[in-house]
N, C-alpha and C. Protein backbone atom coordinates (compact mmCIF):
# COMPACT_ATOMS: atom_id res chain seq x y z
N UNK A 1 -27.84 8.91 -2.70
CA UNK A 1 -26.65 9.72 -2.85
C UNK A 1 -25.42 8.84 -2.63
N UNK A 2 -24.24 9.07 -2.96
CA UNK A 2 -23.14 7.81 -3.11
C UNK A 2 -22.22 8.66 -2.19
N UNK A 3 -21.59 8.19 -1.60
CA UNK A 3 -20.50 8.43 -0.82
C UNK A 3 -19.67 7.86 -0.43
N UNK A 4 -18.02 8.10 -0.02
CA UNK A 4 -17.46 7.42 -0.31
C UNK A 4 -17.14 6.77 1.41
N UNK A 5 -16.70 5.07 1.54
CA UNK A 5 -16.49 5.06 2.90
C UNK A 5 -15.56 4.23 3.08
N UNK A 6 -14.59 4.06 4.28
CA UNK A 6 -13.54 3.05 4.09
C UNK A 6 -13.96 2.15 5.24
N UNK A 7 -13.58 0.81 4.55
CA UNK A 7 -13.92 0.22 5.56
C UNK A 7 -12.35 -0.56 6.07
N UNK A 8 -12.43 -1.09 7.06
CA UNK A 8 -11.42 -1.50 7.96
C UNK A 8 -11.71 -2.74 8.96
N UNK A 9 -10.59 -3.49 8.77
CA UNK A 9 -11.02 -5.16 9.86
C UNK A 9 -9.88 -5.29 9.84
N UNK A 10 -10.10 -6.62 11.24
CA UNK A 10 -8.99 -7.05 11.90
C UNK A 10 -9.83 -8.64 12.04
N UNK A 11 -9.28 -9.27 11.65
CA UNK A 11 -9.80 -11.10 11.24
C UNK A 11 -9.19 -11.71 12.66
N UNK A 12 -9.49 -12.31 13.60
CA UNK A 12 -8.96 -13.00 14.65
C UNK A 12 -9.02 -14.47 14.87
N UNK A 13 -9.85 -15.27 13.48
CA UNK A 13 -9.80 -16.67 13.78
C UNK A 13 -8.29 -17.32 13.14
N UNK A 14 -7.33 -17.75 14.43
CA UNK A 14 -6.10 -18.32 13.41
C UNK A 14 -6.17 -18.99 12.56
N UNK A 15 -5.80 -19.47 11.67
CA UNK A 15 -5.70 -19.80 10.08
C UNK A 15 -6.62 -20.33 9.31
N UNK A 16 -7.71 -18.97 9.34
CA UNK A 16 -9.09 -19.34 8.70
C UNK A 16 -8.75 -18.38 7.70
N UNK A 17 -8.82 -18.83 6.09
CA UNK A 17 -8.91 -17.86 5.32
C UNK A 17 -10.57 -17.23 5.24
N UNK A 18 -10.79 -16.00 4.47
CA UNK A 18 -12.27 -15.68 4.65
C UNK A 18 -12.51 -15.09 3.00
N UNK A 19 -12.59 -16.32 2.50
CA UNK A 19 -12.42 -16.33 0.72
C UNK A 19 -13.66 -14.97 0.53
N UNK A 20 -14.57 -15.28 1.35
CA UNK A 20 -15.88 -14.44 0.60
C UNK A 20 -16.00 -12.99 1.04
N UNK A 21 -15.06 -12.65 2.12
CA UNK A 21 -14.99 -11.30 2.89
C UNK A 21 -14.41 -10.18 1.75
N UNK A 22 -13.66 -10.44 0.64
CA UNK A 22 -13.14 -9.54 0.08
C UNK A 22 -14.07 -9.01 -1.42
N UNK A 23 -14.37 -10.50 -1.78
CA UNK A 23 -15.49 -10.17 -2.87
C UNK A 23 -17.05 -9.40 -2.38
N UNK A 24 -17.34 -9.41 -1.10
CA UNK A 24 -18.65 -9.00 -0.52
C UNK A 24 -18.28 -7.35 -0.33
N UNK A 25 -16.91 -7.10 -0.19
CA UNK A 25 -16.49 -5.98 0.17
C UNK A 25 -17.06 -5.16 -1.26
N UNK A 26 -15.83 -5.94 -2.51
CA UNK A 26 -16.09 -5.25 -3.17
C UNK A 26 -17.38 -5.30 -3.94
N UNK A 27 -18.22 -5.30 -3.90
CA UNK A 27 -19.82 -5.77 -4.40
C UNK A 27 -20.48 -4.92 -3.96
N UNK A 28 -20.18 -3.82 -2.56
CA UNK A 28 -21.15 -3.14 -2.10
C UNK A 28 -21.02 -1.95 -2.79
N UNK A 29 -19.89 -1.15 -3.66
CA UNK A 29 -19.91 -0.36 -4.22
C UNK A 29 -19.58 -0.56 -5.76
N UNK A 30 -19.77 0.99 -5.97
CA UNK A 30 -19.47 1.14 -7.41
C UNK A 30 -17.90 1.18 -8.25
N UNK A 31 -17.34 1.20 -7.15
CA UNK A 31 -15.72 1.74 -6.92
C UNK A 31 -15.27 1.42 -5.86
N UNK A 32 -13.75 0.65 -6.22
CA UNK A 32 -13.38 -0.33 -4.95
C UNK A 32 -11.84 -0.09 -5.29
N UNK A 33 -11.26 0.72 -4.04
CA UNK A 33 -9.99 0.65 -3.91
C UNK A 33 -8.79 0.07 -2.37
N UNK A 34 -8.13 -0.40 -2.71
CA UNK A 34 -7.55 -1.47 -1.20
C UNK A 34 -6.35 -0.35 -0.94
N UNK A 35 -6.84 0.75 -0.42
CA UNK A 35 -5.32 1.50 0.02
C UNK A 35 -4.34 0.76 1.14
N UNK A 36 -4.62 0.05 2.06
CA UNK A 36 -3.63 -0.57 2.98
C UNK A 36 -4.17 -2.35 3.18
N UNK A 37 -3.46 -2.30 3.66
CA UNK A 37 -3.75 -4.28 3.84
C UNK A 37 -4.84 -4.99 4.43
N UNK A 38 -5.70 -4.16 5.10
CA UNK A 38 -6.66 -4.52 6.02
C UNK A 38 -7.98 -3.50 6.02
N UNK A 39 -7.98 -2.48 4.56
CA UNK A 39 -8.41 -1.72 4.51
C UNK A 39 -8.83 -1.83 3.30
N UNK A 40 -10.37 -1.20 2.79
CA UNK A 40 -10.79 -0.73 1.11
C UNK A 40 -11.58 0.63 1.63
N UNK A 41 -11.57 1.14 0.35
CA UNK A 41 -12.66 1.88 0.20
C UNK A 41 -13.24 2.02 -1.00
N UNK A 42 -14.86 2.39 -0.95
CA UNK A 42 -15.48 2.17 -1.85
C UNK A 42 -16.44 3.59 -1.68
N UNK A 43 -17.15 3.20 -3.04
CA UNK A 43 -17.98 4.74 -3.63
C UNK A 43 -19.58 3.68 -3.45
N UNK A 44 -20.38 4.17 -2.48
CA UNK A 44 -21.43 3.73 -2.35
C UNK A 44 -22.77 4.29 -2.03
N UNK A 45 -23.83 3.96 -2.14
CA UNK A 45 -25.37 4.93 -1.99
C UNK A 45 -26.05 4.48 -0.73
N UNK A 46 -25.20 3.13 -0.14
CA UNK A 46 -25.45 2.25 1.48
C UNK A 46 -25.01 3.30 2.32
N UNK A 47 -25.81 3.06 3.50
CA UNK A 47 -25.28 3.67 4.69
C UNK A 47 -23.95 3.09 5.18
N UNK A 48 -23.04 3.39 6.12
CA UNK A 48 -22.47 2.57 6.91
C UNK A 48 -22.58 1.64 7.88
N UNK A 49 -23.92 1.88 7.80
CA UNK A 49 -24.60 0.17 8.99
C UNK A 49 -24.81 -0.44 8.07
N UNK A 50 -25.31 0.53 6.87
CA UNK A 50 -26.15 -1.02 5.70
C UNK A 50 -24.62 -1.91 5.40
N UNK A 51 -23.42 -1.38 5.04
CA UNK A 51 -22.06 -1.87 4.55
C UNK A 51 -22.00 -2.95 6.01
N UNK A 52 -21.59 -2.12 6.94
CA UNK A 52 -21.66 -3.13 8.45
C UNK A 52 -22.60 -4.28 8.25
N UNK A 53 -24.17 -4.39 8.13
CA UNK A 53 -24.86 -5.65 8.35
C UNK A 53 -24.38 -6.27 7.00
N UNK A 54 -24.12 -5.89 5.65
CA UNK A 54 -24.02 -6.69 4.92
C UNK A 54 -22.23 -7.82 4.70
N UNK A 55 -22.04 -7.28 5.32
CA UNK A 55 -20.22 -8.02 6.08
C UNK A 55 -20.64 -9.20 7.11
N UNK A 56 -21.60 -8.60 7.68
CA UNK A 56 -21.71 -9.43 9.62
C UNK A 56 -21.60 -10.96 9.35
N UNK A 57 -22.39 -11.42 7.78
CA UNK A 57 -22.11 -12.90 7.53
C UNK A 57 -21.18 -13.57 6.93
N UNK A 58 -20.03 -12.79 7.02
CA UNK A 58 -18.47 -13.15 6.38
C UNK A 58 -17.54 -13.05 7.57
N UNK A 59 -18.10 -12.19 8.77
CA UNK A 59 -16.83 -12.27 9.82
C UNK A 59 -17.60 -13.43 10.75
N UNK A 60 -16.11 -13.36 11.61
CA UNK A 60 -16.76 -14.34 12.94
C UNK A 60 -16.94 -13.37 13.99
N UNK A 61 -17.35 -13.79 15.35
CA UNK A 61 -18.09 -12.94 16.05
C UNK A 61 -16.93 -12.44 16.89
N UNK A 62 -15.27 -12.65 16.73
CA UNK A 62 -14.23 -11.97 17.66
C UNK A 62 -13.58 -10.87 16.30
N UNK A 63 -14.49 -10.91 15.55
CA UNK A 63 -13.42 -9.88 14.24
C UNK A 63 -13.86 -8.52 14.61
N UNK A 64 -13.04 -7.65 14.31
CA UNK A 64 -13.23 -5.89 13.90
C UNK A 64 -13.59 -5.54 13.23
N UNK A 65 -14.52 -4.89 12.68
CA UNK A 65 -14.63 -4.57 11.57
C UNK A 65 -15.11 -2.56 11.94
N UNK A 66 -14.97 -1.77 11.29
CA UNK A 66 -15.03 -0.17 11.08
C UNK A 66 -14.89 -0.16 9.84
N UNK A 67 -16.33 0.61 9.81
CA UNK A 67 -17.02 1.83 8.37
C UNK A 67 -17.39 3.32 8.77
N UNK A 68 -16.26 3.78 8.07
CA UNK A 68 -16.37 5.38 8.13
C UNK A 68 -16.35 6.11 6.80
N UNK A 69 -17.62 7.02 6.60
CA UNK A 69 -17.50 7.89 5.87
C UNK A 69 -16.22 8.98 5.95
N UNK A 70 -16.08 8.97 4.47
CA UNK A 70 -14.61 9.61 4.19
C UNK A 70 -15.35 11.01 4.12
N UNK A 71 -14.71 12.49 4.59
CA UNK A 71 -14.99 13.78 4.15
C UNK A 71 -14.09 14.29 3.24
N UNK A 72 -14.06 15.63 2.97
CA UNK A 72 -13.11 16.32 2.21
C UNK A 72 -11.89 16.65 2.83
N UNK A 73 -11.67 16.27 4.41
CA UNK A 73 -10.38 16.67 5.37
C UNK A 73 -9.76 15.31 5.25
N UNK A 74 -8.80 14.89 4.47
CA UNK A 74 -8.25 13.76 4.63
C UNK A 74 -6.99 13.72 3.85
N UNK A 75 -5.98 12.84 4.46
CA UNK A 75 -4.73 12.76 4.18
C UNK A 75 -3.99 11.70 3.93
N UNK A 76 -3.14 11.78 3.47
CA UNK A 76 -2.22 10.18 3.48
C UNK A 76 -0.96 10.16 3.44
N UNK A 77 -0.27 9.02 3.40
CA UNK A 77 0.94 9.28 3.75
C UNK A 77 1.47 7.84 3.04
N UNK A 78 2.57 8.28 1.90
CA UNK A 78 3.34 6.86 0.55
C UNK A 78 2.19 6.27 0.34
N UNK A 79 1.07 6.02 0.00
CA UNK A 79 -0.33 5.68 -0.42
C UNK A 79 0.58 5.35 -2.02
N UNK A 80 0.71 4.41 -2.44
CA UNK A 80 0.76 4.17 -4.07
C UNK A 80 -0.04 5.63 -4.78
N UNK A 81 0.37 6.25 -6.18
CA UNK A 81 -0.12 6.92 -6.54
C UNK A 81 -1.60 6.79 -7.32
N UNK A 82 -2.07 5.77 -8.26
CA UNK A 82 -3.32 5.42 -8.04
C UNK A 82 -3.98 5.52 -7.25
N UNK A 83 -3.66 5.30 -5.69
CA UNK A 83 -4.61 5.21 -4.80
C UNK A 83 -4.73 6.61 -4.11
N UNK A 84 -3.69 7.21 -4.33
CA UNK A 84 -3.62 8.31 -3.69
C UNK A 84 -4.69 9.43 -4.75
N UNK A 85 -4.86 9.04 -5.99
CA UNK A 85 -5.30 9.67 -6.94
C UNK A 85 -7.30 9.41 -6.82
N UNK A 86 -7.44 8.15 -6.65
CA UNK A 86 -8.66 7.75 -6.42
C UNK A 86 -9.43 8.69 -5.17
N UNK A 87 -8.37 8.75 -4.38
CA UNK A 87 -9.41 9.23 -3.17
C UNK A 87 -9.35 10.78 -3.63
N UNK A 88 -8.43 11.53 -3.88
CA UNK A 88 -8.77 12.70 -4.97
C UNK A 88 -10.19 13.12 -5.92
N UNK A 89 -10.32 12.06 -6.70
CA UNK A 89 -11.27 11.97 -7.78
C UNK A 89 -12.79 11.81 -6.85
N UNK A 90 -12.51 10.86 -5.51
CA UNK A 90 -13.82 9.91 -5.23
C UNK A 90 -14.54 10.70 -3.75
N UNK A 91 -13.87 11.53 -3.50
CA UNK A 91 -14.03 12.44 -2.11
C UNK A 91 -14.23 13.60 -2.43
N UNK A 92 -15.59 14.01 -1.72
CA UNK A 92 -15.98 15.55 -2.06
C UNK A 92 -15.76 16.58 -1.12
């Protein structure tokens, strides 16, 4: 079943770029949208641990990372309109 989940990090090694963290992001779903800077969400059939372990080898071990399934109670606030439109279409 696909559902949609956002995921969220906070990178803490100083001036390490993490070239492969964004392409792994988007790879786990079918649908990949970056509503804020430190944030995507995607349309996926993974759990949120499966999304979690499949990240664990792109962060380092002081990073953040949070995966939450999105529900139908959700809101936003100046979200670009595309994006604001996606989570419309991609949330049941």
């Amino acid at each position: 079943m696909k559902r949609t989940y956002t995921i969220q990090y906070d990178l803490y090694k100083q001036g390490q770029s993490y070239p492969t963290l964004i392409p792994a992001i988007q790879k786990l779903g079918s649908i990949c949208v970056k509503p804020l800077a430190s944030c995507f969400a995607i349309v996926s059939t993974m759990t949120a641990a499966q999304i979690r372990d499949a990240l664990l080898p792109h962060l380092d071990a002081n990073d953040r990372l949070l995966v939450t399934q999105v529900g139908p109670d959700w809101a936003s606030l100046n979200l670009p309109k595309e994006v604001a439109e996606w989570f419309k279409q991609n949330v049941g």
